[in-house]
N, C-alpha and C. Protein backbone atom coordinates (compact mmCIF):
# COMPACT_ATOMS: atom_id res chain seq x y z
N UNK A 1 70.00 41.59 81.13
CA UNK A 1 69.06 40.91 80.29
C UNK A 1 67.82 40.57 81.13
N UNK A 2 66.64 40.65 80.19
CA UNK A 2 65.73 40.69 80.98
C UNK A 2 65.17 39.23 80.89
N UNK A 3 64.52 38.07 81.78
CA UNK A 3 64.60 36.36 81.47
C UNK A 3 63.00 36.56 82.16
N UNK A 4 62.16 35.97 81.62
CA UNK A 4 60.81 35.08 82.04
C UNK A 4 61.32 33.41 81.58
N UNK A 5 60.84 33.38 83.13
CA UNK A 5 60.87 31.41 83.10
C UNK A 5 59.48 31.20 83.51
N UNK A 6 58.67 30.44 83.21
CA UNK A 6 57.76 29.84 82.75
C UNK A 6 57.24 28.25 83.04
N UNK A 7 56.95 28.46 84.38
CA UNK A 7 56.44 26.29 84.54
C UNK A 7 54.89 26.39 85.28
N UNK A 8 54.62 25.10 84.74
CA UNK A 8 53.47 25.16 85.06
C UNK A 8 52.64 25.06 86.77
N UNK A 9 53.86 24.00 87.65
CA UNK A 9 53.61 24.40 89.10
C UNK A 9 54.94 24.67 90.12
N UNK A 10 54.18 25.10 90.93
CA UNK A 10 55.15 25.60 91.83
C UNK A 10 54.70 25.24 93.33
N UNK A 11 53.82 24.43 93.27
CA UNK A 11 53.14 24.25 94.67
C UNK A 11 53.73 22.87 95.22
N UNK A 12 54.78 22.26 94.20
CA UNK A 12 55.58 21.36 95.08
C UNK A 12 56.80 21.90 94.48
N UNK A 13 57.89 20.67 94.95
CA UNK A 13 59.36 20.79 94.65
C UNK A 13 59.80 19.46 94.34
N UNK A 14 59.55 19.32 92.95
CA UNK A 14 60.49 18.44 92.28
C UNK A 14 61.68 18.67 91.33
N UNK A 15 62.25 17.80 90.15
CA UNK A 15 63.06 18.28 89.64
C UNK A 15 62.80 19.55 88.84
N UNK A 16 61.88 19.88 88.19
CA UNK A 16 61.94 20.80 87.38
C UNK A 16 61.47 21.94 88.39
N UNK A 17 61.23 22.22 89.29
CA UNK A 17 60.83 22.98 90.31
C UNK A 17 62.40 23.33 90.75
N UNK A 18 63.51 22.73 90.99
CA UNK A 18 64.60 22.69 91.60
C UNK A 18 65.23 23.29 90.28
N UNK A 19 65.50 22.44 89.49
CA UNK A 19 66.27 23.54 88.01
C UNK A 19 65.81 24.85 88.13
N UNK A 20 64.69 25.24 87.85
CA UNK A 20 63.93 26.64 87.64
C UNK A 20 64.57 27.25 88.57
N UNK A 21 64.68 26.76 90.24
CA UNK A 21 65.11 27.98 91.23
C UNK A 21 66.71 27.78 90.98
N UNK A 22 66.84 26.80 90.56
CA UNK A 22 68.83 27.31 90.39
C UNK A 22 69.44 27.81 89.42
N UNK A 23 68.43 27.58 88.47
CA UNK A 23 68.74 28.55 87.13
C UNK A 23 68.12 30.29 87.47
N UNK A 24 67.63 30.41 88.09
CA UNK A 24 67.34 31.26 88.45
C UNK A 24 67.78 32.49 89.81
N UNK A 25 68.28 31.59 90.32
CA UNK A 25 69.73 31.65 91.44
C UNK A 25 70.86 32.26 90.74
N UNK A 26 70.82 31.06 89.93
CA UNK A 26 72.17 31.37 89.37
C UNK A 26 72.47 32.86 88.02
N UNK A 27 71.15 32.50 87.64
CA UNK A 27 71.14 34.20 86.61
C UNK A 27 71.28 35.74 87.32
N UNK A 28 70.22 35.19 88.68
CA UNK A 28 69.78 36.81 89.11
C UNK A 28 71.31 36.92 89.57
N UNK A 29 72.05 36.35 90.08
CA UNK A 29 73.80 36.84 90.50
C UNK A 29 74.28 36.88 90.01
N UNK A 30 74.12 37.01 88.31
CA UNK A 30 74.79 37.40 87.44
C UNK A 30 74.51 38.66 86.87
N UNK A 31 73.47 39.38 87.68
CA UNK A 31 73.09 40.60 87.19
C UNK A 31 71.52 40.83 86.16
N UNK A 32 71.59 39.57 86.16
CA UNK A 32 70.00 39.83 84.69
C UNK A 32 68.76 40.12 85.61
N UNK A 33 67.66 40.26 85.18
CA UNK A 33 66.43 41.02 85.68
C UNK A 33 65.76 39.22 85.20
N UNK A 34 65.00 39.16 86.65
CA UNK A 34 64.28 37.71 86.10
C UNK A 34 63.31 37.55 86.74
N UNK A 35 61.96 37.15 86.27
CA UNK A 35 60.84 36.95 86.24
C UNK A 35 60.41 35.08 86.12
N UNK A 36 59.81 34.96 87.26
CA UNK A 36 58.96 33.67 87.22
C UNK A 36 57.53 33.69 86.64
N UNK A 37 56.95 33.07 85.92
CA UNK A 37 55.76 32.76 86.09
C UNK A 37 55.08 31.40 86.48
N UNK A 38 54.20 31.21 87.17
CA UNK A 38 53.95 29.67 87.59
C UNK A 38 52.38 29.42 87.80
N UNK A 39 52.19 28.28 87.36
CA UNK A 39 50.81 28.17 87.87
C UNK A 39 50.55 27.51 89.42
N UNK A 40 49.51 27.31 90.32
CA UNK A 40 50.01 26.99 91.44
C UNK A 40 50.03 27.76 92.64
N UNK A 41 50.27 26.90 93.29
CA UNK A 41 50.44 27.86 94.95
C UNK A 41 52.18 27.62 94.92
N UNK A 42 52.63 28.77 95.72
CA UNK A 42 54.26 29.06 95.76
C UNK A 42 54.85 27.59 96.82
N UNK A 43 55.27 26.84 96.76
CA UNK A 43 55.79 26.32 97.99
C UNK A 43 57.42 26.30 98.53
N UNK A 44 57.92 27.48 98.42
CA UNK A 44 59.03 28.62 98.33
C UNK A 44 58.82 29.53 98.92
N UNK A 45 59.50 29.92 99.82
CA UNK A 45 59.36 31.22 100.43
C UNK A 45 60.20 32.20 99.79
N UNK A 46 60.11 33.46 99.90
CA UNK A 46 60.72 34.63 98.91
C UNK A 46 62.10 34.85 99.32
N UNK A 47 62.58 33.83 100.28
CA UNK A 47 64.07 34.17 100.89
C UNK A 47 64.58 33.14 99.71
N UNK A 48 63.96 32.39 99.40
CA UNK A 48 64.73 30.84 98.61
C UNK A 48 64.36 31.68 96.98
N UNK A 49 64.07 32.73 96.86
CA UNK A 49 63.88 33.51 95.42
C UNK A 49 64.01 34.72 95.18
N UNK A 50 65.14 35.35 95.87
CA UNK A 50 65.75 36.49 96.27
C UNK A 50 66.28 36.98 94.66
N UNK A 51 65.70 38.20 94.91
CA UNK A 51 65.81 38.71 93.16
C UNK A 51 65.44 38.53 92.25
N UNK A 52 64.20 37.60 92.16
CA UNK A 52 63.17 36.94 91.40
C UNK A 52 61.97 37.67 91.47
N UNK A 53 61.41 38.14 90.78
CA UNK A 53 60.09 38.62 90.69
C UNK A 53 59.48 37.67 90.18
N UNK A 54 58.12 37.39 91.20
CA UNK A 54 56.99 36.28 90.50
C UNK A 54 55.98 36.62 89.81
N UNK A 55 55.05 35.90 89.10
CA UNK A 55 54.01 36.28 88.47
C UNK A 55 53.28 35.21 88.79
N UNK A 56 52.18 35.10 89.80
CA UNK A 56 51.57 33.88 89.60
C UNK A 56 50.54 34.16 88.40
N UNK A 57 49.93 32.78 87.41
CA UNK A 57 48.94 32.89 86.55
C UNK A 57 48.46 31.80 86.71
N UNK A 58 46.92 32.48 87.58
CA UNK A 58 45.78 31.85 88.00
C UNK A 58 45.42 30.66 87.34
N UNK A 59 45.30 30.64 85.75
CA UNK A 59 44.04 29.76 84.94
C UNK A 59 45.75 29.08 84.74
N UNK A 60 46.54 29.03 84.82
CA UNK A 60 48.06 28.04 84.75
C UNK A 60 48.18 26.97 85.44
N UNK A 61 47.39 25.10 84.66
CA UNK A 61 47.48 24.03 86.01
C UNK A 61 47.59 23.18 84.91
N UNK A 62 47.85 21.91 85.84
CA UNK A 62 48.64 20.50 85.31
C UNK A 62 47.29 20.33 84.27
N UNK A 63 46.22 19.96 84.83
CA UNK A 63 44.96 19.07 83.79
C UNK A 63 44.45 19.94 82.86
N UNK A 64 44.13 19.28 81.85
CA UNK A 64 43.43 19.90 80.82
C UNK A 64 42.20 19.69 80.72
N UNK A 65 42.00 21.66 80.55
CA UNK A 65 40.97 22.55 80.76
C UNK A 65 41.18 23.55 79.32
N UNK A 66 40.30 23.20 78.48
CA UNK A 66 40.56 23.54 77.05
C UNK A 66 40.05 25.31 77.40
N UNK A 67 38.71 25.44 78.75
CA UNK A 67 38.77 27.28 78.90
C UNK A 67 39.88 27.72 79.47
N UNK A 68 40.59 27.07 80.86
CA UNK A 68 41.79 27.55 81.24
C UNK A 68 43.06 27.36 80.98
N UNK A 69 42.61 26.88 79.91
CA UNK A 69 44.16 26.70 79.16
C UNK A 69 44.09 27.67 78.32
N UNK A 70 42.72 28.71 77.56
CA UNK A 70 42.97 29.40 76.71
C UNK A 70 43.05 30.58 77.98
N UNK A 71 42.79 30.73 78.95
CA UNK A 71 42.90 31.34 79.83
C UNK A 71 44.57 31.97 79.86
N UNK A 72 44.82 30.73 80.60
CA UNK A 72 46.26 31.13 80.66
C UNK A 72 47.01 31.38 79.69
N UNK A 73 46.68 31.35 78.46
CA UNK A 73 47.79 31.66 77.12
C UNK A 73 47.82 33.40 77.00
N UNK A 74 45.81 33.74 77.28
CA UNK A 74 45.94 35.29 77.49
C UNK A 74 46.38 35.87 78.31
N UNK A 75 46.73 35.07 79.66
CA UNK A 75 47.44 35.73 80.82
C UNK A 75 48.58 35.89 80.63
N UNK A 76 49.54 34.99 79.66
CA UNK A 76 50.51 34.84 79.55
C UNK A 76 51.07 35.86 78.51
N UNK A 77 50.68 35.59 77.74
CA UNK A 77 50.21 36.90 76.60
C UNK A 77 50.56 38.51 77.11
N UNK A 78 49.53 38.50 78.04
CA UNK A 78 49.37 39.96 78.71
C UNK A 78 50.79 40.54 79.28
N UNK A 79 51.62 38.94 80.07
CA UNK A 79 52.08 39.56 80.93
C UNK A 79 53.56 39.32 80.11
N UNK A 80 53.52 38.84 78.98
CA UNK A 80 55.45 39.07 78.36
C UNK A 80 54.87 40.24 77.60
N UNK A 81 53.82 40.89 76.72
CA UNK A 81 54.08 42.08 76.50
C UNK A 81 54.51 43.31 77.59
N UNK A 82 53.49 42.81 78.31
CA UNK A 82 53.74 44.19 79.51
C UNK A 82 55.55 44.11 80.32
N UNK A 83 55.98 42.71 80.18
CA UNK A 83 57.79 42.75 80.76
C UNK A 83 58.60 42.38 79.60
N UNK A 84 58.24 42.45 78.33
CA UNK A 84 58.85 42.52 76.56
C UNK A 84 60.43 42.06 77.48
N UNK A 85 60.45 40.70 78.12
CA UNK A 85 61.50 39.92 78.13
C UNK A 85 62.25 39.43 77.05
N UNK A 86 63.51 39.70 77.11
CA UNK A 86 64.99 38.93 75.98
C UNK A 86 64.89 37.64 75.74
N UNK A 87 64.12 37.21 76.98
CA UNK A 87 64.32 35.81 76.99
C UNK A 87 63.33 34.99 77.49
N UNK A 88 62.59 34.17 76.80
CA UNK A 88 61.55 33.28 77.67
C UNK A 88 61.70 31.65 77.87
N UNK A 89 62.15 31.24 78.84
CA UNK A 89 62.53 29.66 79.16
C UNK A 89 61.46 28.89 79.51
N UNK A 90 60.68 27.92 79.38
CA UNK A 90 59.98 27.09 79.83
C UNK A 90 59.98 25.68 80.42
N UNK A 91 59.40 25.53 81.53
CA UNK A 91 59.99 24.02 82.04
C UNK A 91 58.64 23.64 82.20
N UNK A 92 58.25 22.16 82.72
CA UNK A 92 57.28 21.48 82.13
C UNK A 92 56.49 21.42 80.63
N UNK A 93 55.76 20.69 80.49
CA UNK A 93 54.97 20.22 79.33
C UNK A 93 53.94 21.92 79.22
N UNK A 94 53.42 21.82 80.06
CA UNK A 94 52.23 22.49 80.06
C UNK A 94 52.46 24.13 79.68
N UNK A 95 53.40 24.19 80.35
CA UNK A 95 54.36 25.42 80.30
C UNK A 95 54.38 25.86 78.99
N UNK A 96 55.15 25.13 78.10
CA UNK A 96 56.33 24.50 76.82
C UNK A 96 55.20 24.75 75.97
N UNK A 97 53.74 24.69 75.89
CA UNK A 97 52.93 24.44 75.10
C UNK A 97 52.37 26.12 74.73
């Protein structure tokens, strides 16, 4: 199965930063194909997301920005047609929206 998860940062590590990588831990060793997207700088190194393919999306941030928020909906847009994921999960607000 193919999974996009979906939060809005990734440039720290809090709780929903910690769910995302263990739900995501825990899928890719189950065999599914899984995709991050995040807004943000990574603060994860690719050993702590082994079997995860990322997507960073640039105009994807906490404050509201009514252009980069329409920004990121087309980025977002672009990039589940182009990986037509089974499944799309979202964590944070910003994300979710």
């Amino acid at each position: 199965m193919k999974i996009l998860q979906v939060i809005t940062r990734m440039d720290s590590i809090g709780g929903a930063q910690r769910h995302v990588v263990e739900l995501s831990r825990a899928a890719s060793g189950m065999g599914h194909e899984l995709h991050l997207a995040y807004g943000g700088d990574m603060a994860l190194s690719q050993d702590e997301l082994t079997g995860v393919t990322l997507h960073p999306l640039g105009s994807l941030q906490r404050e509201i920005s009514p252009w980069k928020d329409a920004c990121a909906f087309f980025e977002l847009r672009k990039l589940m047609r182009t990986l037509r994921p089974d499944i799309v999960a979202t964590h944070s607000t910003k994300a979710g929206i």
